[in-house]
Protein backbone atom coordinates (compact mmCIF):
# COMPACT_ATOMS: atom_id res chain seq x y z
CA UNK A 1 4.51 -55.47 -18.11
CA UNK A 2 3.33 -57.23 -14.94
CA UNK A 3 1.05 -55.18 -12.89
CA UNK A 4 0.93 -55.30 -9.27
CA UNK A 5 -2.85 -56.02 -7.93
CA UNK A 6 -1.93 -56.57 -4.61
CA UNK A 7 -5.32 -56.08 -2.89
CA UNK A 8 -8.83 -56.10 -3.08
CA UNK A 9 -9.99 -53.65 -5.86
CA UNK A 10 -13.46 -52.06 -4.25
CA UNK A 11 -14.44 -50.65 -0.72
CA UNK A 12 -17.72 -50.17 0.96
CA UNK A 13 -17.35 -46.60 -0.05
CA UNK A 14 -17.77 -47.54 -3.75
CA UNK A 15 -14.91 -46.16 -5.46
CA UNK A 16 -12.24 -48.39 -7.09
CA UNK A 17 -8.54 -48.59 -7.77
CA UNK A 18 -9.49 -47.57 -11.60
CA UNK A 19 -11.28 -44.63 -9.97
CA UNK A 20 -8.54 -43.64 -8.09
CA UNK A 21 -5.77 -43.95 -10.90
CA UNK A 22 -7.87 -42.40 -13.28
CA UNK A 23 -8.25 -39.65 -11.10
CA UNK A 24 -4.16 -38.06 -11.17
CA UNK A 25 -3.24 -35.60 -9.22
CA UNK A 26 -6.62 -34.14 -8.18
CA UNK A 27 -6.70 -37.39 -6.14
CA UNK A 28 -9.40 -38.24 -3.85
CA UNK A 29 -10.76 -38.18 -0.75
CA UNK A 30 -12.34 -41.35 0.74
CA UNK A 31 -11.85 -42.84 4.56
CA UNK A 32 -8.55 -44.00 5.35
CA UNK A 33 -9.93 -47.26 6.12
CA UNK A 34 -11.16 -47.37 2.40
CA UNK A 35 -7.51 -46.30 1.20
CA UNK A 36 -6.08 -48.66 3.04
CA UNK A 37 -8.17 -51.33 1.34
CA UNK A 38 -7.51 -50.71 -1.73
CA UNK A 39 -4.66 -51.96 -4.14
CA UNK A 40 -0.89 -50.22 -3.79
CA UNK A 41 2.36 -50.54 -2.13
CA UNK A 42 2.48 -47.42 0.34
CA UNK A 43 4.83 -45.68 1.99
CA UNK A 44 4.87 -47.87 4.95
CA UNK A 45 5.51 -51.14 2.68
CA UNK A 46 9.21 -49.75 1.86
CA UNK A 47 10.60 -51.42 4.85
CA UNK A 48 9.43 -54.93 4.03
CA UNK A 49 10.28 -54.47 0.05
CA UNK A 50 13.54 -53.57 1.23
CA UNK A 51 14.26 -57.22 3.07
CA UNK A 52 12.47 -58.82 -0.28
CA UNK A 53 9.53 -59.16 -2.57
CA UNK A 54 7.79 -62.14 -0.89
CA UNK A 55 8.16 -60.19 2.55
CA UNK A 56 5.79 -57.41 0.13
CA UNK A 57 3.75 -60.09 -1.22
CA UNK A 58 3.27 -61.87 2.07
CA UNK A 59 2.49 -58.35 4.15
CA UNK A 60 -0.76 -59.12 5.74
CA UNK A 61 1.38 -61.88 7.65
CA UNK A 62 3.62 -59.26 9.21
CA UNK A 63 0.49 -56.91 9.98
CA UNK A 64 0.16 -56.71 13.58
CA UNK A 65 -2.95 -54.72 13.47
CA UNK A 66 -3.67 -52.29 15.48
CA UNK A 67 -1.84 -50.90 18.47
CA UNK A 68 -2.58 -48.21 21.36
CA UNK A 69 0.17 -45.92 19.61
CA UNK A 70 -1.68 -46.44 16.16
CA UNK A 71 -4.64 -46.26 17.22
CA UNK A 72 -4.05 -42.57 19.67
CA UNK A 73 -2.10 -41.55 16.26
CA UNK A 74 -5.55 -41.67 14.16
CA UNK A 75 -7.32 -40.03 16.81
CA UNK A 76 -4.94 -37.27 16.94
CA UNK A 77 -5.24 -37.17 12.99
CA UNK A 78 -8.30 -37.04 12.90
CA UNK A 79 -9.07 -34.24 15.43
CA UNK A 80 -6.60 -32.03 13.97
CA UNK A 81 -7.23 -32.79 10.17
CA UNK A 82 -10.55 -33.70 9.88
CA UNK A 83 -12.44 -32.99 13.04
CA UNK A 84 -16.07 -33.09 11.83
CA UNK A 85 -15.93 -36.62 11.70
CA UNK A 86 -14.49 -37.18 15.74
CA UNK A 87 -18.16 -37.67 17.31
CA UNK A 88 -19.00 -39.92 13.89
CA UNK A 89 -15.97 -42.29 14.38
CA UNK A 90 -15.33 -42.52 18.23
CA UNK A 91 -17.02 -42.17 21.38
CA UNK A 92 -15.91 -41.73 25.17
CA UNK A 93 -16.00 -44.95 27.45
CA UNK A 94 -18.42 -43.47 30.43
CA UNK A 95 -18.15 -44.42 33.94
CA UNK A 96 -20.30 -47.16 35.05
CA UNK A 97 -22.38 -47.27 37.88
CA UNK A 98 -22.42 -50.36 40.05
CA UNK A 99 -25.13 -53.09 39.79
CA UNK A 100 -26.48 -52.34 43.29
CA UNK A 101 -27.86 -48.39 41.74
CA UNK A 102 -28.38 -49.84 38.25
CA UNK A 103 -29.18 -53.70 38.36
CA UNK A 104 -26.58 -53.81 35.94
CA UNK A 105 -23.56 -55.18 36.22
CA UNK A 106 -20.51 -53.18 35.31
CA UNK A 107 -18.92 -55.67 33.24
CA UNK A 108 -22.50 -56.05 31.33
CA UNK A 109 -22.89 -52.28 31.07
CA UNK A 110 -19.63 -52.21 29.37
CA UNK A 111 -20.42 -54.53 26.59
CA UNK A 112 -23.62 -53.31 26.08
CA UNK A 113 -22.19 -50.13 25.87
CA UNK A 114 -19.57 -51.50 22.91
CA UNK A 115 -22.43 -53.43 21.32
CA UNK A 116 -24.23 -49.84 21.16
CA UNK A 117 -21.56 -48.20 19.56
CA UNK A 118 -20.27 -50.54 17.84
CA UNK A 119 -19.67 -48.49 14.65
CA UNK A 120 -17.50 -45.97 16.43
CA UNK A 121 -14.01 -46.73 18.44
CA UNK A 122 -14.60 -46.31 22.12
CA UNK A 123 -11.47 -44.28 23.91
CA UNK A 124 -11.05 -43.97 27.53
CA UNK A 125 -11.18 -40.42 28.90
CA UNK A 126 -8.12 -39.40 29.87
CA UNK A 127 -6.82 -40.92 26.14
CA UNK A 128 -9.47 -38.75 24.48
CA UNK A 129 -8.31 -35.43 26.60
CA UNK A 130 -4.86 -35.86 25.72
CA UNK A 131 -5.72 -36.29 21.90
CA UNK A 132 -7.66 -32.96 22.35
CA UNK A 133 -5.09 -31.20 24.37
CA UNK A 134 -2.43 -32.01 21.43
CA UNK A 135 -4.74 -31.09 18.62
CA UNK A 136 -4.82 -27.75 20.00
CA UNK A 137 -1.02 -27.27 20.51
CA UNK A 138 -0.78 -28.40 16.94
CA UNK A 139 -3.44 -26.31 15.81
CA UNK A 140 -2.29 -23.13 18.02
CA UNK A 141 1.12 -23.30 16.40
CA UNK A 142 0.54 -25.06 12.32
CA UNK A 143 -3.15 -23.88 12.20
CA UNK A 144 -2.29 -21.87 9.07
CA UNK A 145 -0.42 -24.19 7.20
CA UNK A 146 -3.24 -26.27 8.13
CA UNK A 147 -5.93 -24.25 6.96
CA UNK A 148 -4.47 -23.23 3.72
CA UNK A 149 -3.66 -26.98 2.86
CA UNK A 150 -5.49 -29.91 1.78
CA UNK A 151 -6.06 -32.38 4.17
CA UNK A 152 -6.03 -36.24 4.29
CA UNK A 153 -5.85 -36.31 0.12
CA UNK A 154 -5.38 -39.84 -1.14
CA UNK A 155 -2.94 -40.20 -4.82
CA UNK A 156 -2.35 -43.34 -6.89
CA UNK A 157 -0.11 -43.97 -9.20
CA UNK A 158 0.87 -46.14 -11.91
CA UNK A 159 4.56 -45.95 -11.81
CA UNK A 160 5.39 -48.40 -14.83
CA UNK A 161 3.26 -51.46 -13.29
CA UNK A 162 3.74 -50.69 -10.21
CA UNK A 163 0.65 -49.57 -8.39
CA UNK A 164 2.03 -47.22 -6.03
CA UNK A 165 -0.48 -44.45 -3.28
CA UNK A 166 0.30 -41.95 -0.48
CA UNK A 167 -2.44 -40.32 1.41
CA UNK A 168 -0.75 -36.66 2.35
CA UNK A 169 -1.92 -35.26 5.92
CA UNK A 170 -1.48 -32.14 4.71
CA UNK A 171 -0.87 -30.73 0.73
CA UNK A 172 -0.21 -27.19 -0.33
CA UNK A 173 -0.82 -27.95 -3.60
CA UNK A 174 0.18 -24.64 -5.41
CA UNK A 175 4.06 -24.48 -3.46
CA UNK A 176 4.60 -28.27 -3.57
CA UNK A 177 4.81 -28.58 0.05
CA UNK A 178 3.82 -31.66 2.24
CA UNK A 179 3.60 -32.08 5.67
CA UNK A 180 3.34 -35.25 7.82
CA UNK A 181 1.69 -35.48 11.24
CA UNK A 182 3.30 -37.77 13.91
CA UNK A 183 2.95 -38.12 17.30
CA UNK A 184 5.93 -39.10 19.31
CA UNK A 185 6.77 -40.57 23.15
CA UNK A 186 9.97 -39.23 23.99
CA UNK A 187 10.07 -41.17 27.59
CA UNK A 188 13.65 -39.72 29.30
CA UNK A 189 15.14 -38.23 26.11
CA UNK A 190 15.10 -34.55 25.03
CA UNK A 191 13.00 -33.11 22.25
CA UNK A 192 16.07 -32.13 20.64
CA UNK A 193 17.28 -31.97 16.87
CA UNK A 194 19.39 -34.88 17.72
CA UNK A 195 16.37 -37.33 19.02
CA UNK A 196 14.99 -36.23 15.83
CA UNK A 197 16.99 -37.03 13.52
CA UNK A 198 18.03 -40.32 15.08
CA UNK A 199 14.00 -41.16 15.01
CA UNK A 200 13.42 -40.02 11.62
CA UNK A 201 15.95 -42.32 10.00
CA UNK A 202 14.82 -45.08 12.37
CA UNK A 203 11.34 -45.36 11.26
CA UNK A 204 12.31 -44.21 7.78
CA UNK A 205 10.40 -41.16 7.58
CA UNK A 206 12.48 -39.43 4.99
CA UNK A 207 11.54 -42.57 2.67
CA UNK A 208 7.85 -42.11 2.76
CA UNK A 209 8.44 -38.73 2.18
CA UNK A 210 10.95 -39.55 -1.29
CA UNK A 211 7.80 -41.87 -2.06
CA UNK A 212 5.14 -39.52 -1.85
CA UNK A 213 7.36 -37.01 -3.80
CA UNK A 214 8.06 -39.65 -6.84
CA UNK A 215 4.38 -40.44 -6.69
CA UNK A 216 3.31 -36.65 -6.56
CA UNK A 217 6.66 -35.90 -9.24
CA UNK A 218 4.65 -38.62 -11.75
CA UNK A 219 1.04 -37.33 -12.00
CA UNK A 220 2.93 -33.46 -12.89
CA UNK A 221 2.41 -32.25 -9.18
CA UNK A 222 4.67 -29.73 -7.97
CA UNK A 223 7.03 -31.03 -5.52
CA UNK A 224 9.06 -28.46 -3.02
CA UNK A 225 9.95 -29.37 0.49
CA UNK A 226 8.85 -32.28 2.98
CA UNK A 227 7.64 -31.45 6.78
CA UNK A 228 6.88 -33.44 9.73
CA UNK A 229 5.16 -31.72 12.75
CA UNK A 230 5.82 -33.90 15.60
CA UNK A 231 3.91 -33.35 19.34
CA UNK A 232 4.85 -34.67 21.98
CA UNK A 233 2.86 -37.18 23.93
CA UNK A 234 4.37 -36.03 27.26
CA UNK A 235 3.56 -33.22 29.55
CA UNK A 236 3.54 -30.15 27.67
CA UNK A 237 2.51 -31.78 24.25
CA UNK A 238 5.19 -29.65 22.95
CA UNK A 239 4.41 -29.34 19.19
CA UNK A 240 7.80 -28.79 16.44
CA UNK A 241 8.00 -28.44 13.01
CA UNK A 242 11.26 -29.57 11.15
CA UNK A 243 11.86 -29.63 7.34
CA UNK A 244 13.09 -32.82 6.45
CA UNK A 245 16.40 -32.06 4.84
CA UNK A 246 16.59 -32.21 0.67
CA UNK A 247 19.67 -33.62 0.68
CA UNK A 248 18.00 -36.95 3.03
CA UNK A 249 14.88 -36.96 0.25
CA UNK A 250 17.22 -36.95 -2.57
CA UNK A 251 18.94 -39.57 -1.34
CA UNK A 252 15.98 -41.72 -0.34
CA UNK A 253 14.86 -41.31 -3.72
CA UNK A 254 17.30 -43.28 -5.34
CA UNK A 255 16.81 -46.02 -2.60
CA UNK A 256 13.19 -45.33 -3.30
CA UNK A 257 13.89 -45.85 -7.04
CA UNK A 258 15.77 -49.05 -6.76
CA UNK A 259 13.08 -50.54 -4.58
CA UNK A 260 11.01 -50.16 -6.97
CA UNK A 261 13.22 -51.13 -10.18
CA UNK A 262 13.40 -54.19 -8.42
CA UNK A 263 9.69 -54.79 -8.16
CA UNK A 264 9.70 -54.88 -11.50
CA UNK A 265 11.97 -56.92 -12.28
CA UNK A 266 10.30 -59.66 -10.10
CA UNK A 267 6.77 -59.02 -11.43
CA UNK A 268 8.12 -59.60 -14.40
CA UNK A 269 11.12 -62.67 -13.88
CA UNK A 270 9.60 -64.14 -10.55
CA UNK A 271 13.60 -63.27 -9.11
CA UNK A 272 13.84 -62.33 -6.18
CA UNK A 273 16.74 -59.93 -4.40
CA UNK A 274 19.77 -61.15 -3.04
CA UNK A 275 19.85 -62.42 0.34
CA UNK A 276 21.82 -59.19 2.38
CA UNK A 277 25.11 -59.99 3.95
CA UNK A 278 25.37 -58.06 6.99
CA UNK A 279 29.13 -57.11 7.94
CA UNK A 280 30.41 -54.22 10.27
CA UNK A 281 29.55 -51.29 7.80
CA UNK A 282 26.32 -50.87 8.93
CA UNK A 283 27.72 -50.71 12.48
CA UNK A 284 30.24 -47.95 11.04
CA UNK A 285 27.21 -46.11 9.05
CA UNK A 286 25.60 -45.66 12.51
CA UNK A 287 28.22 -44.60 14.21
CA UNK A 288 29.12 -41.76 12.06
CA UNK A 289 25.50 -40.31 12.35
């Protein structure tokens, strides 16, 4: 059977792919920029697997790197989850005095200052209070699940030659539960069970979660329910918790499944899937949501 390498097999951090498969459900716990280095389709592939295998194969062409939202989203992780490593991996853009007090010119100050630290990501300050203002609305209200959990654990899976990983925010390993952290910009709408769901199935949540439960199913895990803790952005940082519904994972699982039967089969034929025909019953799927 073909095996999917996709990536570079060794990080900075010194542990490999074979360390990581070999290492089951205990799993490990290395940087997310080393997990993300390392081989494995994630959750987050699904979407591009779904229009084909070359979109899977070709990925790094459809990587847009980073973004504000992605890049507030692993602050936010990281001060609620792990928050002994904040002051280690960012730092808060100062204000600048002008070159008249200083001899300095702001501009020059500014990439000195990013030279300086260059080893860190430098935030403005207002982005950095907001980060810390959520963290402790999510903290006030999850802070037990949180504590009792284990946080930011990488898995990796062989799933029969398909190198498959998750990295779970949050992993009650004796119940089987999992819970996601996501921040979300509501703009106008409400924060309402019906925004919700509408954004869930939009960016696909409940398949990440179906993939982190087949991946967590295979190395003998126990495997309950699926969370996501959402806080706002907005004023307020409102923080809610919703159970992603069983039925939805089930489901997902079998599209999970396929995807995956089908990467297979092209790791091992070189066929591809079928180019989609799109007619008016995806409109009609919509619409009865």
């Amino acid at each position: 059977m073909a095996v999917d390498w996709d990536i570079q097999e060794a990080s900075s951090d010194g542990i490999t792919i074979e360390d990581c498969l070999l290492a089951g459900s205990v799993g490990v716990m290395i940087s997310n920029e080393h997990y993300h280095g390392l081989a494995g389709m994630s959750g987050s592939n699904l979407t591009l697997l779904a229009e084909s295998n070359r979109h899977l194969d070709n990925k790094h062409l459809f990587n847009l790197g980073s973004s504000p939202a992605l890049e507030f989203g692993t602050l936010l992780h990281t001060m609620v989850l792990e928050p002994h490593d904040v002051e280690s991996n960012y730092v808060v853009l100062p204000n600048f005095e002008t070159k008249a007090l200083t001899g300095v010119s702001i501009a020059q100050a500014k990439r000195d200052f990013y030279s300086e630290n260059a080893g860190r990501t430098v935030i403005e300050y207002e982005t950095f209070l907001k980060a810390e203002r959520m963290a402790r609305n999510v903290s006030a209200i999850c802070g037990k699940t949180i504590g009792q959990g284990i946080k930011e654990r990488s898995l990796f899976a062989d799933l029969d030659g398909v190198i498959c990983k998750c990295r779970l925010d949050i992993d009650l390993d004796d119940v089987g539960d999992d819970y996601d952290l996501k921040s979300i910009t509501l703009g106008i709408k409400e924060f309402s069970d019906a925004t919700l769901e509408a954004h869930i199935k939009k960016l696909r949540y409940h398949w990440s979660a179906a993939f982190r439960n087949i991946i967590r199913r295979s190395l003998g895990k126990p495997v309950r329910d699926s969370y996501l803790i959402f806080c706002n952005t907005g004023m307020g940082h409102m923080v809610r918790v919703i159970r992603i519904s069983p039925l939805w994972i089930r489901e997902a699982e079998a599209i999970v499944n396929d995807l995956l039967d089908s990467r297979r089969f092209y790791l091992a034929s070189h066929i591809d899937t079928p180019i989609v025909d799109i007619d008016d019953r995806y409109r009609k799927e919509l619409e009865s949501y």
